[in-house]
Protein backbone atom coordinates (compact mmCIF):
# COMPACT_ATOMS: atom_id res chain seq x y z
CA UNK A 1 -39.32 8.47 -0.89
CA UNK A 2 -37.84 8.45 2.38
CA UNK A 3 -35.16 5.86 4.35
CA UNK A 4 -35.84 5.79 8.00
CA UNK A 5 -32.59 4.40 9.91
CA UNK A 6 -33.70 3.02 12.98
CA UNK A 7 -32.00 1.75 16.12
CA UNK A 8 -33.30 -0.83 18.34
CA UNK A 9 -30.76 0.10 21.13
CA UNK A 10 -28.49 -3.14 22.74
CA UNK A 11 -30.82 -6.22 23.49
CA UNK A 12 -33.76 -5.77 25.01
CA UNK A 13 -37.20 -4.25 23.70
CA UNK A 14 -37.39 -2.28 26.56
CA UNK A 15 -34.53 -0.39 24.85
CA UNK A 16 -36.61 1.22 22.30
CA UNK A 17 -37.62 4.43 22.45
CA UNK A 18 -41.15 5.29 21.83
CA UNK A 19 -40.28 7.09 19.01
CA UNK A 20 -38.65 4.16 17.59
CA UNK A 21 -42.03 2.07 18.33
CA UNK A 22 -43.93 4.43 16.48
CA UNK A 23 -42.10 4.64 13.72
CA UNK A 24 -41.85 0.59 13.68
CA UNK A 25 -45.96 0.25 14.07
CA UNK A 26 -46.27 2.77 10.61
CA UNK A 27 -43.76 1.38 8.56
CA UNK A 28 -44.35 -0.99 5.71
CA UNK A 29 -41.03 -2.05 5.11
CA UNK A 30 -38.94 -3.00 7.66
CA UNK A 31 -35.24 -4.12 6.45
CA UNK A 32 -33.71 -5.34 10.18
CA UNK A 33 -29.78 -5.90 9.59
CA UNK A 34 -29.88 -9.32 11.53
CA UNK A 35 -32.32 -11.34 12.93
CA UNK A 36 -29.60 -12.11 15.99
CA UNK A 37 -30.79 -9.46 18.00
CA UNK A 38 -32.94 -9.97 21.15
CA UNK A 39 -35.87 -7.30 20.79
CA UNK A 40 -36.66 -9.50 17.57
CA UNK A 41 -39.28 -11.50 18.58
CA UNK A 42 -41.14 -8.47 20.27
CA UNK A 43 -40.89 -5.81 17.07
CA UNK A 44 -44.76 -4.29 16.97
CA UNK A 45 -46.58 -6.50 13.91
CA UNK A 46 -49.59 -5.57 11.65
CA UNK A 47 -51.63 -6.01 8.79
CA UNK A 48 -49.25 -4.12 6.27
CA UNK A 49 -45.77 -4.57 7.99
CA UNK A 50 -43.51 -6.71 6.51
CA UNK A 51 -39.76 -7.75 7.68
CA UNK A 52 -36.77 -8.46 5.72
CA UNK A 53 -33.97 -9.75 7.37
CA UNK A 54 -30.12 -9.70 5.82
CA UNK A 55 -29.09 -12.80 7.60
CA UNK A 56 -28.78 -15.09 4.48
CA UNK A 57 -26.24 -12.49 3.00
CA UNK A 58 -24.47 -13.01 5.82
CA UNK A 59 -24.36 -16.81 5.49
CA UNK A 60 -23.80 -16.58 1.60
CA UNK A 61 -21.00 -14.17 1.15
CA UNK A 62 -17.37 -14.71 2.76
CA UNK A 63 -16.08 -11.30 2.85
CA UNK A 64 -17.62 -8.81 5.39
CA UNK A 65 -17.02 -5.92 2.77
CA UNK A 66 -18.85 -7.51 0.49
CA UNK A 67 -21.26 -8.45 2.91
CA UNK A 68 -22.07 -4.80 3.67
CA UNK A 69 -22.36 -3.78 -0.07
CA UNK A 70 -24.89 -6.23 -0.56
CA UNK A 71 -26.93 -4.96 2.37
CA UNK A 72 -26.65 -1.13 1.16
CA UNK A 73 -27.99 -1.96 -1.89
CA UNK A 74 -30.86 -4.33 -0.74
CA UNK A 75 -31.50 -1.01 1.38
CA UNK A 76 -31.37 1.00 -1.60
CA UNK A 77 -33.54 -0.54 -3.72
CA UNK A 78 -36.22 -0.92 -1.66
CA UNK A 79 -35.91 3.21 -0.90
CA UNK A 80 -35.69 3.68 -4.82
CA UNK A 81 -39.53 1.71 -5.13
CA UNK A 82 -41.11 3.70 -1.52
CA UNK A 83 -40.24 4.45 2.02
CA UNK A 84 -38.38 1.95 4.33
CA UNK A 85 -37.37 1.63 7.52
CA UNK A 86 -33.81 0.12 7.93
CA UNK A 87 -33.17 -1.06 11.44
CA UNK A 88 -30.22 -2.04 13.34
CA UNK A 89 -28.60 -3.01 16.38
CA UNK A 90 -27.74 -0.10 19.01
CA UNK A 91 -27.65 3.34 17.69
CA UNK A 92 -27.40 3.78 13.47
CA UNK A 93 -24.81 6.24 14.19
CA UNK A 94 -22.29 4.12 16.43
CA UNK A 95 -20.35 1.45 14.64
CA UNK A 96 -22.54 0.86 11.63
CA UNK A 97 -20.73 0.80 8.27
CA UNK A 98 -23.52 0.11 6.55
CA UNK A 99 -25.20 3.56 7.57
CA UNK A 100 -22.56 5.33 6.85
CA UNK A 101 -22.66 3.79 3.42
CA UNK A 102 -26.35 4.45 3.34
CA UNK A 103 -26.03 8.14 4.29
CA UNK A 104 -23.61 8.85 0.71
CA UNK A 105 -26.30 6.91 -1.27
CA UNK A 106 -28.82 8.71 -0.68
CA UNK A 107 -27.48 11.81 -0.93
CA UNK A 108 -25.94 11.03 -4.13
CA UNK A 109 -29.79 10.02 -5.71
CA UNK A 110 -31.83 12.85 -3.80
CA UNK A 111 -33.53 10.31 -1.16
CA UNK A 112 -34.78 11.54 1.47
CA UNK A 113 -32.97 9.81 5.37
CA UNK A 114 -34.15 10.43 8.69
CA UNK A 115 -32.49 9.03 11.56
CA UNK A 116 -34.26 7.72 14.79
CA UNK A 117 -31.44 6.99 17.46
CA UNK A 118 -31.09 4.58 19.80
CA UNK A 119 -29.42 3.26 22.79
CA UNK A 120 -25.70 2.00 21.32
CA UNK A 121 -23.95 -0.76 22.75
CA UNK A 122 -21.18 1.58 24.31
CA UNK A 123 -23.18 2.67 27.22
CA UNK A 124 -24.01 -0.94 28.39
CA UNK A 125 -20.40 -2.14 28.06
CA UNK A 126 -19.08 0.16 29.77
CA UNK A 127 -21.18 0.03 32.45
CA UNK A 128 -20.92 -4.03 32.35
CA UNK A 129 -17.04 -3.20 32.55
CA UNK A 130 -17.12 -0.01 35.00
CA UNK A 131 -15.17 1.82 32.55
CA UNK A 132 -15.19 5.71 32.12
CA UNK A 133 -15.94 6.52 28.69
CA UNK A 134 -14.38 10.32 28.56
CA UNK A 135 -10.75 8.59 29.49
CA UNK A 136 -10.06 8.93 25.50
CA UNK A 137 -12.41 5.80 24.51
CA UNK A 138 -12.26 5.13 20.57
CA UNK A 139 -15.08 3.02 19.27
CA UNK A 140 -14.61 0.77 16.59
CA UNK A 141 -16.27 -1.56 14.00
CA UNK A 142 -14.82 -5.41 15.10
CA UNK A 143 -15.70 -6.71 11.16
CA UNK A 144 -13.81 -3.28 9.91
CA UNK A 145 -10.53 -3.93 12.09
CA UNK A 146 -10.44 -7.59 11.16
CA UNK A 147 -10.33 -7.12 7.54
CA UNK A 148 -7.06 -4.52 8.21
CA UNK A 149 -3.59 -5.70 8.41
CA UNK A 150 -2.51 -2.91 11.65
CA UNK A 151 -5.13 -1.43 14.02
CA UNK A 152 -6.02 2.19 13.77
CA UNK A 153 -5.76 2.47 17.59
CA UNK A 154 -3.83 5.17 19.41
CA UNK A 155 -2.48 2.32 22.34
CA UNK A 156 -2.06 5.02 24.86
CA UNK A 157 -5.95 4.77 25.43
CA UNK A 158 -8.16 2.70 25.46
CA UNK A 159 -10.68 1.32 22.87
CA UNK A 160 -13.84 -0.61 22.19
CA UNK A 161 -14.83 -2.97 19.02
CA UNK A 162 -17.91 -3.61 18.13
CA UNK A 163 -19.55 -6.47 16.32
CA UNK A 164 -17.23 -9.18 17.22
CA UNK A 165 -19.73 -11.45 17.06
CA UNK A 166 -18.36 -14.90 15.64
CA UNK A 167 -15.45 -16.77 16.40
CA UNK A 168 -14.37 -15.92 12.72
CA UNK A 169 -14.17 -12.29 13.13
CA UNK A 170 -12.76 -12.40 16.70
CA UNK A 171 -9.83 -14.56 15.20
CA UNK A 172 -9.47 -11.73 11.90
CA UNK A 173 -9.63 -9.25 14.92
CA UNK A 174 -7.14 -10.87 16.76
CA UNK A 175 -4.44 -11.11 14.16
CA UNK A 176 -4.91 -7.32 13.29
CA UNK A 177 -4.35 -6.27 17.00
CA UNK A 178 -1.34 -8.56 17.30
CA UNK A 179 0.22 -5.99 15.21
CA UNK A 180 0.40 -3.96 17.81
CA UNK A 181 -0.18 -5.58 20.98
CA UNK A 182 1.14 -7.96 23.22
CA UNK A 183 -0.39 -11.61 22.64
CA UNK A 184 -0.57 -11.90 26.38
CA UNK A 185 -2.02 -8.54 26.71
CA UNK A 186 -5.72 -8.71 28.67
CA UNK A 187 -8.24 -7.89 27.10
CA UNK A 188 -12.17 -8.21 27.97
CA UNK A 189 -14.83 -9.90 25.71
CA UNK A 190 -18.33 -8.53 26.83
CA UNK A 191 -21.06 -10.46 25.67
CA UNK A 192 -25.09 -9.27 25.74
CA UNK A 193 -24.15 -6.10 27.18
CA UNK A 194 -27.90 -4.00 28.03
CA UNK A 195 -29.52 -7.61 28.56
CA UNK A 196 -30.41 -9.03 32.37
CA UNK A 197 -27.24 -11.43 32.13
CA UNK A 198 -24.28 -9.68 30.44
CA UNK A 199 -21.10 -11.49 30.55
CA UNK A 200 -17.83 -10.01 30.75
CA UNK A 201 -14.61 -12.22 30.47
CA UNK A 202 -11.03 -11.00 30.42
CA UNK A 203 -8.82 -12.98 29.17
CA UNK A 204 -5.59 -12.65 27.04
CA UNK A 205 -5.47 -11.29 23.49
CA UNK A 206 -4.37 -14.52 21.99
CA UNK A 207 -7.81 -16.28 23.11
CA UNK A 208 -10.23 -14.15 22.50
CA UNK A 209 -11.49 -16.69 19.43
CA UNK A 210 -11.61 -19.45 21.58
CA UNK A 211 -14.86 -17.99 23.94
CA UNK A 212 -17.62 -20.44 24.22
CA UNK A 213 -19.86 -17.49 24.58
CA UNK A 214 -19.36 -15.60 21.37
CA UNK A 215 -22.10 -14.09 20.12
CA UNK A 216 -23.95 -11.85 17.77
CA UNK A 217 -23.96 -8.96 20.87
CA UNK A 218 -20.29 -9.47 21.58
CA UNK A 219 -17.59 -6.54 21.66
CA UNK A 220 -14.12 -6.14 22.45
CA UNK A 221 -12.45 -4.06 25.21
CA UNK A 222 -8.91 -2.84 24.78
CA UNK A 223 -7.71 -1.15 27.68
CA UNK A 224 -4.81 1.27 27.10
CA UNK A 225 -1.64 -0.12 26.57
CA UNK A 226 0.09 2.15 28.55
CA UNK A 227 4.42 2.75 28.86
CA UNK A 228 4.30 5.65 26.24
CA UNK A 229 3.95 3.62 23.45
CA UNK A 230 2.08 5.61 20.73
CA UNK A 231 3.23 7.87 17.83
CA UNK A 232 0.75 10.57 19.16
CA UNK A 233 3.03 10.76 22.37
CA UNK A 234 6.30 10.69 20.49
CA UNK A 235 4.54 13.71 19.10
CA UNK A 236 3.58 15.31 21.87
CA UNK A 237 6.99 15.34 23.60
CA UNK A 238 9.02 16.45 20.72
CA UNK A 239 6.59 19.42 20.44
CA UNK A 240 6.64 20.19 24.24
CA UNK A 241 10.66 19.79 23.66
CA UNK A 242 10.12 22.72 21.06
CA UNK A 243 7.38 24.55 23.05
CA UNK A 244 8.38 28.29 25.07
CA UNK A 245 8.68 26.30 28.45
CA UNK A 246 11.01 23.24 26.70
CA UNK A 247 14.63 22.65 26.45
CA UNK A 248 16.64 25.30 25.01
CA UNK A 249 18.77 23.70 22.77
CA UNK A 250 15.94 21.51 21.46
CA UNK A 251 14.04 25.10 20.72
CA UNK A 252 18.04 26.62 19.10
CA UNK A 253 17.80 23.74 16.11
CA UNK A 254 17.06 23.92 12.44
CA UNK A 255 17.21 22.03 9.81
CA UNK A 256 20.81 22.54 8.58
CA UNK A 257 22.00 21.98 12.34
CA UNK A 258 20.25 18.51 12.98
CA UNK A 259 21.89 17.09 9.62
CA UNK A 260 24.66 15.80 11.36
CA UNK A 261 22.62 13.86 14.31
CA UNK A 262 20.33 12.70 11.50
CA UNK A 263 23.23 11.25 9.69
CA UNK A 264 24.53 9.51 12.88
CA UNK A 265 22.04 8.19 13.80
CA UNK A 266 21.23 6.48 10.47
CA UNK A 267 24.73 4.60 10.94
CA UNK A 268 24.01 3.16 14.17
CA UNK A 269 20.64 1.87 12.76
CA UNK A 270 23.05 -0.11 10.41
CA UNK A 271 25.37 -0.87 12.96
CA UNK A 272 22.35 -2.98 15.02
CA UNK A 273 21.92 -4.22 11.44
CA UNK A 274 25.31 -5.47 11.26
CA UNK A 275 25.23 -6.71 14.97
CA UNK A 276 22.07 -8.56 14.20
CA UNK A 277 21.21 -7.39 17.64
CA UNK A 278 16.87 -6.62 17.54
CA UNK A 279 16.98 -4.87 21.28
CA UNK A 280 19.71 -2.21 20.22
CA UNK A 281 17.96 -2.40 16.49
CA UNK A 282 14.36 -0.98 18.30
CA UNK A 283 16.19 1.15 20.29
CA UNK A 284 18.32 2.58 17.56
CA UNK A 285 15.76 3.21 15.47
CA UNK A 286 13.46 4.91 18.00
CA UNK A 287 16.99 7.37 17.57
CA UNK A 288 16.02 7.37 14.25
CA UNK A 289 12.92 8.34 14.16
CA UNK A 290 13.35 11.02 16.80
CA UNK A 291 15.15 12.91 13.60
CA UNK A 292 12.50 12.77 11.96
CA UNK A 293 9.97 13.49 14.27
CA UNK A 294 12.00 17.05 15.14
CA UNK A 295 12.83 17.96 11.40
CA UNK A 296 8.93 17.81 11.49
CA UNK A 297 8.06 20.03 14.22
CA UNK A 298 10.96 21.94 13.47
CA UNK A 299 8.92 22.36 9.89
CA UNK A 300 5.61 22.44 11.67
CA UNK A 301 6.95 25.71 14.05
CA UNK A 302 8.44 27.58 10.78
CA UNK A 303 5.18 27.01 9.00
CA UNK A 304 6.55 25.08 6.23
CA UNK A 305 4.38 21.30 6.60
CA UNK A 306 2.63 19.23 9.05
CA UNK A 307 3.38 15.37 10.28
CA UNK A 308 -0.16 14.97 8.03
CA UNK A 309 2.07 16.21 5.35
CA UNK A 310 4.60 14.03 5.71
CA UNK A 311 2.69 11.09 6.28
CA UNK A 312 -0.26 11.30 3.61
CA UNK A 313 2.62 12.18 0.94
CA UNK A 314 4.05 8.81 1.68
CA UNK A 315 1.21 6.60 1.92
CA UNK A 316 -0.31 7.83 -1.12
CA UNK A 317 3.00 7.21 -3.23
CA UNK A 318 3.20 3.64 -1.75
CA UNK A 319 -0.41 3.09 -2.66
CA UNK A 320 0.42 4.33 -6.22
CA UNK A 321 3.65 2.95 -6.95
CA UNK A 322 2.18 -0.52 -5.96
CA UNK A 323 -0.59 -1.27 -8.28
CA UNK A 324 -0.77 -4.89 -8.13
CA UNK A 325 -1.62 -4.60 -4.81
CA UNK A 326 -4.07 -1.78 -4.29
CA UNK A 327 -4.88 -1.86 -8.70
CA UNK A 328 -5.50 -4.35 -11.24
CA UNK A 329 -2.15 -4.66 -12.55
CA UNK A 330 -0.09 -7.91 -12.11
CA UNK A 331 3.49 -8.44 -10.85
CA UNK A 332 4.87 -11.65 -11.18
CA UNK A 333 7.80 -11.26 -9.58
CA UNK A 334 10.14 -8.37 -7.54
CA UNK A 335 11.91 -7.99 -11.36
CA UNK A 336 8.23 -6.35 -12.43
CA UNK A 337 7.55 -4.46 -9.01
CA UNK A 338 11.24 -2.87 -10.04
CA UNK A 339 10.15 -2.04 -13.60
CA UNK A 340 6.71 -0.88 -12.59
CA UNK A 341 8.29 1.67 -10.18
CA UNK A 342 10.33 3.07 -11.72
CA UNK A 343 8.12 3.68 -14.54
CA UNK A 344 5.20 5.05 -12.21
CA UNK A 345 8.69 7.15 -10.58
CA UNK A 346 8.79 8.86 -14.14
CA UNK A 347 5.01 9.95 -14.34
CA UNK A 348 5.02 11.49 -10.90
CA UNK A 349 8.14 12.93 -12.03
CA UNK A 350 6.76 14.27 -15.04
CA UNK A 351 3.33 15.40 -13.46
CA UNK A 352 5.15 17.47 -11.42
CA UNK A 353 7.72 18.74 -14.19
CA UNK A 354 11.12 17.29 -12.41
CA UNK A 355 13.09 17.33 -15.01
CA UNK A 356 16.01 14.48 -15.17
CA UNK A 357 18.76 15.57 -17.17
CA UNK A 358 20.58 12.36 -17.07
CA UNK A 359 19.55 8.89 -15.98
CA UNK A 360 22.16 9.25 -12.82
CA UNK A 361 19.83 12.15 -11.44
CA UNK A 362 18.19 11.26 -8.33
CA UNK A 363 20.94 9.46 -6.61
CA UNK A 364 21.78 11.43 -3.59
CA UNK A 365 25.26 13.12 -3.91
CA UNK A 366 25.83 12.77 0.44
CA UNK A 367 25.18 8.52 0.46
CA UNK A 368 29.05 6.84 0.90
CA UNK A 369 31.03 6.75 -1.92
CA UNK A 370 31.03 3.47 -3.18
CA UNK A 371 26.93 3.18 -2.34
CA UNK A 372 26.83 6.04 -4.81
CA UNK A 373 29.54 4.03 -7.48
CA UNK A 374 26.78 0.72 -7.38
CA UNK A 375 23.86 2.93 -7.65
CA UNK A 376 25.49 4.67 -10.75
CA UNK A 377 26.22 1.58 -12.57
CA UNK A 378 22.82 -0.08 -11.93
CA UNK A 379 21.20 3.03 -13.63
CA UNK A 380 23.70 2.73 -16.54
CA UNK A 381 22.95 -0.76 -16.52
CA UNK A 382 19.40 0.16 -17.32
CA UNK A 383 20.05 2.24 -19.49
CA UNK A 384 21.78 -0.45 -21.60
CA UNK A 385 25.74 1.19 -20.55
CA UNK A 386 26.59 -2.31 -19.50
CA UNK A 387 28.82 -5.21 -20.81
CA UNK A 388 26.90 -8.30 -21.76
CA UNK A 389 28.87 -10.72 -19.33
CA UNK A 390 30.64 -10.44 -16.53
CA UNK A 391 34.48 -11.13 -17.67
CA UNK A 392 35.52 -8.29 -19.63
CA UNK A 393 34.88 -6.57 -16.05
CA UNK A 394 36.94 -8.82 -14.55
CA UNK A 395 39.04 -7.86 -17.14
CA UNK A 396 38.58 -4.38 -16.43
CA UNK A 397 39.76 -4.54 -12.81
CA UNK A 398 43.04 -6.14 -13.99
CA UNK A 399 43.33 -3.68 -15.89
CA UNK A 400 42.85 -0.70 -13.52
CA UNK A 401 45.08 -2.84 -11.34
CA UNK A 402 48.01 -2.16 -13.38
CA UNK A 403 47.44 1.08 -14.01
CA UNK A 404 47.55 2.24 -9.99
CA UNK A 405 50.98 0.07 -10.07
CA UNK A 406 52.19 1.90 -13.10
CA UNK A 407 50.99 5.33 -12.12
CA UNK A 408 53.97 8.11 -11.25
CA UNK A 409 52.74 10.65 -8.95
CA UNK A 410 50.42 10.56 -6.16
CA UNK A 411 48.02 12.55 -8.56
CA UNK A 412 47.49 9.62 -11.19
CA UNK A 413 47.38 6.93 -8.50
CA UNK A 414 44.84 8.29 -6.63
CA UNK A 415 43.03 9.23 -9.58
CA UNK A 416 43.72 5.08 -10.46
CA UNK A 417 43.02 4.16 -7.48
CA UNK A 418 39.51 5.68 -7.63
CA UNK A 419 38.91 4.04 -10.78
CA UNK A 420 39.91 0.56 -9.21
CA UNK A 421 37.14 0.72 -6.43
CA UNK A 422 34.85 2.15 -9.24
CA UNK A 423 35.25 -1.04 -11.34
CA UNK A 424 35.53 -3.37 -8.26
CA UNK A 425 31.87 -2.20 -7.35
CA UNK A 426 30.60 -2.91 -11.38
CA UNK A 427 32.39 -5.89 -10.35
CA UNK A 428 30.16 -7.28 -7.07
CA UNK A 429 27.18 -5.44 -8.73
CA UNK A 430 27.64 -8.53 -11.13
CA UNK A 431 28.00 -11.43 -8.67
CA UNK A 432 24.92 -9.70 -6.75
CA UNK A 433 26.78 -8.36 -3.95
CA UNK A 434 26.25 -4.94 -2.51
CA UNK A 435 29.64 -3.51 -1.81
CA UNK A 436 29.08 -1.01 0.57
CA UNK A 437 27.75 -4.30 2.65
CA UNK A 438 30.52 -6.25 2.32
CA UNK A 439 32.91 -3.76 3.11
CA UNK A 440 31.21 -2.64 6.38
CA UNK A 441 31.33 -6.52 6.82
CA UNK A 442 35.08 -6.58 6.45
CA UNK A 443 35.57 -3.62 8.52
CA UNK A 444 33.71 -5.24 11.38
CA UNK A 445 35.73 -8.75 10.69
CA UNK A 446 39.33 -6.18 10.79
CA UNK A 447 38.23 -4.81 14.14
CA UNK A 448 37.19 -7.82 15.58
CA UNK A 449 40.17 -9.58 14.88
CA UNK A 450 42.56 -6.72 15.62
CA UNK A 451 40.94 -6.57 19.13
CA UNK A 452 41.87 -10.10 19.71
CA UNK A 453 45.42 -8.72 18.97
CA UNK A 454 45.09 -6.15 21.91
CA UNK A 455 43.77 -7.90 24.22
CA UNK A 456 46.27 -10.79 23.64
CA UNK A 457 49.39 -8.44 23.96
CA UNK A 458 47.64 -6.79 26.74
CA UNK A 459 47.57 -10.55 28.01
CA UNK A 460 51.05 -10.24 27.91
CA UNK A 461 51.52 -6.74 29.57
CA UNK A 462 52.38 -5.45 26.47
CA UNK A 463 50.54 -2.60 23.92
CA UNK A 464 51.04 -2.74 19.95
CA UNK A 465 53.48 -0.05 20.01
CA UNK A 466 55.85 -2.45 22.47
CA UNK A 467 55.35 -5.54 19.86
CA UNK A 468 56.28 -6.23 16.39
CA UNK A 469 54.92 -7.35 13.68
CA UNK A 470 55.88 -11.09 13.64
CA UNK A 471 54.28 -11.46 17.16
CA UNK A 472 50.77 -9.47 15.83
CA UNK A 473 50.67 -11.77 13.06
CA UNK A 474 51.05 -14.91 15.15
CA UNK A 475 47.96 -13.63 17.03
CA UNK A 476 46.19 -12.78 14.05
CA UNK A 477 46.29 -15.83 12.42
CA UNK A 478 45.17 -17.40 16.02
CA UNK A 479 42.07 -15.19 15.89
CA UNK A 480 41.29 -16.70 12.31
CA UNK A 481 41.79 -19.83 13.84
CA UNK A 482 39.00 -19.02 16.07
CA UNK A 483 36.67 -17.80 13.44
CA UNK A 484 36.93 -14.06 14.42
């Protein structure tokens, strides 16, 4: 039994090669992926030859992924009774996830695959486009990128979909690359590409579902994106930053010595937070991530892990710890995403024999203070250390109130004091405010308002060390006034 995976090259017959012919005029089966395909008509016929097409599974089944099963295994079962011939557009071996599909099957049942190439529709788009395609081109499958949520595209160069041939999958298409891409970006739609009359439009992203000439022989061009805008040159620099013929102090740092910038940085991500400001926010965070980045190569030169590392460690723990969306178990609400988690937490934990001595393991000991107090009590909470409403706590902070003002030495009242702001953060963990939050909150509300005071003495010639009290009040309550 052997599968024969045939091309018919990009429209025309004329595309064939004569090998292909041949192997066309012996066949007996013929499976042809779509009908939609120009060199149709003229496929060699003969007493013995018969043609399936896998048109009505397109028509019948909604889901392209599904679509594509269906056509492996009408493949495969015709391979499992005899030889076959499956044909498709282009080359087999450009943009066809069906052959790749094909190529496991067999292997796994002992069947027997030849490939006969053909012309793919790269080389007649970009020649309909003028386009280079050594300037980093990446080829992809159209129906494949439409069914993801984020494009697997490198922006910095250029790239090329395939099989965008409905107005359905150009608007799935569309919605993926928005992701990443400008909706005014240009784009090209090339239509018939390899025929006498190919059409090439260009036209911004956000249209691209709204051609009147969408067809089955219809692919996208992406040209690059361009202004340094992909991970892999983030990369690139930090490593040339690290490289013999970089920047000297970037080469000097370790680990240990970047903790500090790492740590800084992380505050003025919350401080855009804060600000509710999204221009410093991208900006601060590109800060951000520049710590990471270097810990990595910083890692990478000292032969301790790779940015694969990092990145494959993370998406596979998202992927696990979220099983009602990538398994078959349900979550009706965040409540059961929380209790899933952490219970998937404990079997990684225990798989790779981290052993928690107490329930309050695992909470960073660096994290602020009274982040560290909340996250305390909401593991105790957990673990059933918890009062059953919220007013003996209230209660409690009364209490701890009187003991600071009863305390007497500095020893027991800070001691107290510590205990007060312990209880005070039990107490917002109850009324579902996070502390740390609302004190960051306050702190910006305190400078805000105490600028006012500045700049209104300073109104007056005057700095707070040349006023009093009485006359900083007056101008505090005025910034109140003013919602400050």
């Amino acid at each position: 039994m052997t599968l024969t995976i045939l091309g018919l090259g990009p429209g025309e017959v004329d595309d064939l090669s004569r090998r292909a012919w041949r192997t066309l005029k012996q066949a007996t089966t013929v499976i042809v992926r779509t009908s939609q395909h120009n060199c149709v008509p003229c496929l060699p016929q003969g007493e013995g030859i018969t043609y399936q097409y896998c048109d009505d599974l397109y028509e019948s089944i909604p889901a392209f992924e599904d679509v594509y099963k269906a056509i492996v295994e009408r493949v495969m079962t015709a391979a499992r009774a005899g030889d076959v011939v499956y044909a498709v557009p282009g080359d087999p071996l450009v943009g066809e996830s069906t052959v790749l599909a094909l190529l496991k099957a067999t292997k796994d049942e002992g069947i027997t695959v030849q490939i006969v190439n053909g012309i793919s529709f790269v080389e007649p788009t970009l020649a309909a486009l003028g386009v280079d395609g050594m300037n980093g081109l990446q080829v992809l499958d159209g129906i494949t990128v439409g069914m993801m949520h984020h494009p697997p595209i490198n922006p910095d160069v250029p790239a090329l979909l395939g099989q965008v041939y409905s107005r359905e999958v150009a608007g799935n298409v569309k919605l993926t690359l928005m992701n990443q891409y400008p909706d005014e970006f240009e784009v090209a739609l090339i239509h018939a590409a390899g025929t006498d009359n190919p059409i090439v439009e260009h036209l911004p992203l956000y249209e691209i579902d709204r051609s009147e000439h969408i067809k089955h022989m219809t692919s996208l061009y992406l040209p690059a994106l361009g202004n340094m805008s992909s991970f892999e040159q983030f990369q690139e620099i930090i490593a040339h930053l690290r490289a013999p013929e970089g920047c000297p102090w970037d080469r000097e740092q370790t680990h240990l010595s970047l903790r500090r910038y790492l740590l800084e940085e992380t505050h003025e991500v919350l401080e855009a937070l804060d600000a509710e400001d999204p221009v410093e926010l991208y900006k601060e965070m590109g800060d951000l991530l520049l710590q990471i980045v270097l810990h990595t190569q910083v890692a990478i030169d000292d032969g301790e892990f790779k940015m694969s590392d990092v990145i494959s460690h993370i998406n596979r723990k998202l992927i696990h710890r979220h099983p009602h969306v990538w398994g078959d178990v349900e979550a009706k609400n965040a409540g059961e995403v929380l209790s899933n988690w952490d219970a998937l937490k404990k079997q990684e934990h225990a798989a790779e024999g981290i052993k928690r001595e107490s329930v309050l393991d695992g909470i960073p000991k660096g994290i602020p203070a009274l982040m560290q107090a909340l996250r305390y009590q909401e593991k105790a909470a957990k673990a059933h250390f918890d009062w059953d409403s919220i007013e003996p706590v209230i209660d409690k902070v009364r209490e701890e109130l009187d003991e600071v003002l009863t305390a007497t030495d500095d020893k027991n009242r800070a001691e107290e004091i510590g205990d007060l702001l312990f209880v005070v953060a039990n107490w917002a963990r109850w009324l579902k405010i996070d502390p740390e939050i609302a004190l960051r909150e306050t702190n910006a509300k305190f400078y805000r308002r105490f600028r006012f005071v500045e700049e209104g003495l300073a109104a007056q010639g005057k700095t707070p060390a040349q006023s009093n009290l009485a006359e900083m009040d007056a101008l505090w309550d005025k910034a109140k006034a003013e919602g400050l």
